[in-house]
Protein backbone atom coordinates (compact mmCIF):
# COMPACT_ATOMS: atom_id res chain seq x y z
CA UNK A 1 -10.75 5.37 -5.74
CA UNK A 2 -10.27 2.09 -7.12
CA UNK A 3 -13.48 1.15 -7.45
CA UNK A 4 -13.41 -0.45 -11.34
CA UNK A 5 -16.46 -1.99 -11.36
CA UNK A 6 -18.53 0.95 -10.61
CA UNK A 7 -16.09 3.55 -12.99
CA UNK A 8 -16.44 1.05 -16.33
CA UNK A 9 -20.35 1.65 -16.76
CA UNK A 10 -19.76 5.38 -16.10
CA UNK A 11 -17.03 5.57 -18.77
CA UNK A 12 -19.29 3.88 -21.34
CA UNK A 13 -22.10 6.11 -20.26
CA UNK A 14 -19.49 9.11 -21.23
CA UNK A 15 -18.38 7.70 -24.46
CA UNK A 16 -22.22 6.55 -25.18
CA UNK A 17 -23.24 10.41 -24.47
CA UNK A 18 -20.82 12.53 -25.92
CA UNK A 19 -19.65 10.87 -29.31
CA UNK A 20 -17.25 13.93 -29.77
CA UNK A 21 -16.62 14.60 -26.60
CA UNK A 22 -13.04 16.30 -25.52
CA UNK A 23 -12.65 13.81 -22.99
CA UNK A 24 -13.06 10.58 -25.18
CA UNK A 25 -9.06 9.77 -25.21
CA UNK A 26 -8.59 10.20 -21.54
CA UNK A 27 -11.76 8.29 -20.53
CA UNK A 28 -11.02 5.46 -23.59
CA UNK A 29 -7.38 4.85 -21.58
CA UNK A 30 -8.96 4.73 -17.84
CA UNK A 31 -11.99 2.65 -19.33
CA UNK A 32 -9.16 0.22 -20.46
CA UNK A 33 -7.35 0.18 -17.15
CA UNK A 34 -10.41 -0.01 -14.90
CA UNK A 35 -11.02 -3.12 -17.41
CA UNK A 36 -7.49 -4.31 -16.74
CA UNK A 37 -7.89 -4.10 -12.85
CA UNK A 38 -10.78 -6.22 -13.06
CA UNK A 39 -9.07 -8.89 -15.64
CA UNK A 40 -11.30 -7.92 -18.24
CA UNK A 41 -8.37 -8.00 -20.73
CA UNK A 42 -10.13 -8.30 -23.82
CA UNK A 43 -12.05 -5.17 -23.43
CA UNK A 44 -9.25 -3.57 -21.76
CA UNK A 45 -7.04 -4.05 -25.22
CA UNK A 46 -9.87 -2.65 -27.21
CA UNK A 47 -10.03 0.35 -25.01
CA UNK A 48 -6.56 0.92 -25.51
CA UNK A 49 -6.32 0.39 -28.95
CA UNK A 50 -9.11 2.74 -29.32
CA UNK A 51 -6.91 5.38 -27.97
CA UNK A 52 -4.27 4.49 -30.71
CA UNK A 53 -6.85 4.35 -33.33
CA UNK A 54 -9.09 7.24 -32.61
CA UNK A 55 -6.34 9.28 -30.74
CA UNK A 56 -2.92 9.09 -31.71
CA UNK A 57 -1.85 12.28 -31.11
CA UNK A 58 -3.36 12.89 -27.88
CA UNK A 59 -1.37 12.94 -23.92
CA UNK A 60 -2.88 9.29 -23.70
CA UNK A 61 -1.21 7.33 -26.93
CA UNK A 62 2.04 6.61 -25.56
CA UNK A 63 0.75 5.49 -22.33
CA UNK A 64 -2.30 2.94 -24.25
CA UNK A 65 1.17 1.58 -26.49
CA UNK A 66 2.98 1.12 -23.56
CA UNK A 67 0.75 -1.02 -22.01
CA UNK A 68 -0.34 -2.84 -25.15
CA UNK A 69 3.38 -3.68 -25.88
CA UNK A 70 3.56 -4.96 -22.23
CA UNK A 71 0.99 -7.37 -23.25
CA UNK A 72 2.73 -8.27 -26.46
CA UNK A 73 5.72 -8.26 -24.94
CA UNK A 74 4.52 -10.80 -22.10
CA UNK A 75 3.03 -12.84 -24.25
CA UNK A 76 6.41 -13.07 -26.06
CA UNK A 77 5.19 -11.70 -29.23
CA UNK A 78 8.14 -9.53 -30.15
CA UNK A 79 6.82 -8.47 -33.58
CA UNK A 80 3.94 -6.81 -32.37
CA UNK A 81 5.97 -5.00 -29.27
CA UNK A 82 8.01 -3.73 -31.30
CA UNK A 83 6.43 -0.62 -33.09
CA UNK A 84 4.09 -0.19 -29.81
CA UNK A 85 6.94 0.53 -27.62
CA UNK A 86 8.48 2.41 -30.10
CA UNK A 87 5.41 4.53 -30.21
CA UNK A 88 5.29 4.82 -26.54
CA UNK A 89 9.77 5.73 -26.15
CA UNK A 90 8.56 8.54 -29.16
CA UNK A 91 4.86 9.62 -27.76
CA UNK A 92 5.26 9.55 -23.76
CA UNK A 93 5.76 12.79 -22.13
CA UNK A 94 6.99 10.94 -19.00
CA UNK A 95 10.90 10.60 -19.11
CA UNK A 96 10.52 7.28 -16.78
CA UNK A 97 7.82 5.57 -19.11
CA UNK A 98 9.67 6.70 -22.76
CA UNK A 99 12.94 5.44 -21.30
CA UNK A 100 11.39 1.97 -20.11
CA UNK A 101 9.79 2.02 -23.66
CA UNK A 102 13.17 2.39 -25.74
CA UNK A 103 14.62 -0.29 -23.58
CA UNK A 104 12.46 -2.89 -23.85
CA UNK A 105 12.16 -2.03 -27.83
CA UNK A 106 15.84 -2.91 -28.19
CA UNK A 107 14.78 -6.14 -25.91
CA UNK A 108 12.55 -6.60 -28.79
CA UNK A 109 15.08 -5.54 -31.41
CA UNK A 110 17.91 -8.10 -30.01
CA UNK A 111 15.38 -10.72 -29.63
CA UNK A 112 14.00 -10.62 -33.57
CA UNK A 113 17.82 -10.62 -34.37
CA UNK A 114 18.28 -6.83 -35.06
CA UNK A 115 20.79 -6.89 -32.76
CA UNK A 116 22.81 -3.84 -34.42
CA UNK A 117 19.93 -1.73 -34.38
CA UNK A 118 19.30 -2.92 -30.63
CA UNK A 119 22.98 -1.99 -29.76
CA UNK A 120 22.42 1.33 -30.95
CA UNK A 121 19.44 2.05 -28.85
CA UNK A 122 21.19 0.29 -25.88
CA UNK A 123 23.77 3.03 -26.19
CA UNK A 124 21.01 5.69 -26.24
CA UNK A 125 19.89 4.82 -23.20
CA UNK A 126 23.20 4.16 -21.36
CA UNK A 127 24.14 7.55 -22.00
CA UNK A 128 20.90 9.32 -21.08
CA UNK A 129 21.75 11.63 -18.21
CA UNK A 130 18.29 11.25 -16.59
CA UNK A 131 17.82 8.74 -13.47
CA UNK A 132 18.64 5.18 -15.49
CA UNK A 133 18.09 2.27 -14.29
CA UNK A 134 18.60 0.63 -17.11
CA UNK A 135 21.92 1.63 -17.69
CA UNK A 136 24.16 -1.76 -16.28
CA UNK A 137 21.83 -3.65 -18.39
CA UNK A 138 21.88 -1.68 -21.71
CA UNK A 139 26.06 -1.10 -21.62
CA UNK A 140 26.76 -4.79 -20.65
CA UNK A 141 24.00 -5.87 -24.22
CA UNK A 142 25.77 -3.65 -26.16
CA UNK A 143 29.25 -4.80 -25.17
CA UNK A 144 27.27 -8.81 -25.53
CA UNK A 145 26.53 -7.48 -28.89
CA UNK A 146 29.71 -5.95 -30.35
CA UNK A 147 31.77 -8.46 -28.75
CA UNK A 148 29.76 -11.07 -30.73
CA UNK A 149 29.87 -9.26 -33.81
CA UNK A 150 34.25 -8.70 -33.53
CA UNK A 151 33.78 -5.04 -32.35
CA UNK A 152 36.23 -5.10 -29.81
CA UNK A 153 37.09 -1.88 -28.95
CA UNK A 154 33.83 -0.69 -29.09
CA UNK A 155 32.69 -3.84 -26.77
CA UNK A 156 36.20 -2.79 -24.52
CA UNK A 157 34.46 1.13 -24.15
CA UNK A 158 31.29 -0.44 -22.68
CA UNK A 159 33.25 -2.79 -20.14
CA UNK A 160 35.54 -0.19 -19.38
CA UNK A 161 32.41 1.85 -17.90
CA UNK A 162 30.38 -0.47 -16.27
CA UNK A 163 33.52 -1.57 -14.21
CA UNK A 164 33.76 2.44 -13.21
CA UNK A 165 30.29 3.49 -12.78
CA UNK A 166 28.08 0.01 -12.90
CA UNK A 167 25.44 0.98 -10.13
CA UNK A 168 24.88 -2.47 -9.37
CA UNK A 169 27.06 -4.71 -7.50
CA UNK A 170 26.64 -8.32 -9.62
CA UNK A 171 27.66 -6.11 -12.64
């Protein structure tokens, strides 16, 4: 009910109480984004990298990487968003949230100069069949990309369909 600052103490009182309780990964992540509503984002990192540390293969890992490599990724440290929104693309059960994660991990990738690995993830998620609203974005980087590196023809394919299916109209 949005109400953060009363939630926080009652998530610590859950984690102080029940050191192995089932609930710990689920109640670490919305300790971390009660903490994040209220600017505490310090505390809200810990809480989130608790999930990682303490719960990697639980529901809440990919969502606590994806919004750790947001962070990094904000704070234009590349290097560290990197494997964290690789872990969130590989761990997130939510199409929308994995698909957002592989993108902005081949943001990462072109940025740190792996641009040949970023093409190829680029061309992962143009062709994803799911809702994409990444895909304009991800064909024209790839066709940046092999154009820059002499792949024509390969750069040609990706023009060729974003002028026949580019969704939007600047593209």
């Amino acid at each position: 009910q949005k109400l953060y600052d009363l939630a926080i103490p009652e998530f610590q009182k859950y984690l102080d109480d029940y050191p192995t309780g089932s609930e710990r990964a689920r109640v670490f992540f919305f300790l971390g984004e009660s903490q994040r509503a209220l600017n505490k984002s310090g505390a809200a990192r810990k809480s989130f990298q608790a999930v990682l540390d303490n719960f990697d293969d639980s529901d809440y890992a990919g969502p606590a990487a994806y919004v750790l490599a947001e962070t990094a990724f904000t704070e234009k440290n590349y290097g560290a968003a990197l494997p964290l929104f690789h872990k969130a693309g590989t761990k997130s059960k939510e199409p929308a949230v994995a698909l957002s994660a592989r993108y902005f991990e081949a943001r990462c990738l072109e940025t740190l100069d792996r641009k040949d690995e970023a093409a190829g993830i680029y061309l992962q998620i143009a062709d994803a069949k799911t809702t994409n609203p990444y895909r304009d974005d991800c064909r024209l980087a790839a066709a940046t990309i092999f154009l820059s590196r002499g792949k024509k023809l390969d750069a040609f394919k990706q023009y060729d369909a974003l002028a026949n299916e580019a969704q939007k109209p600047s593209v």
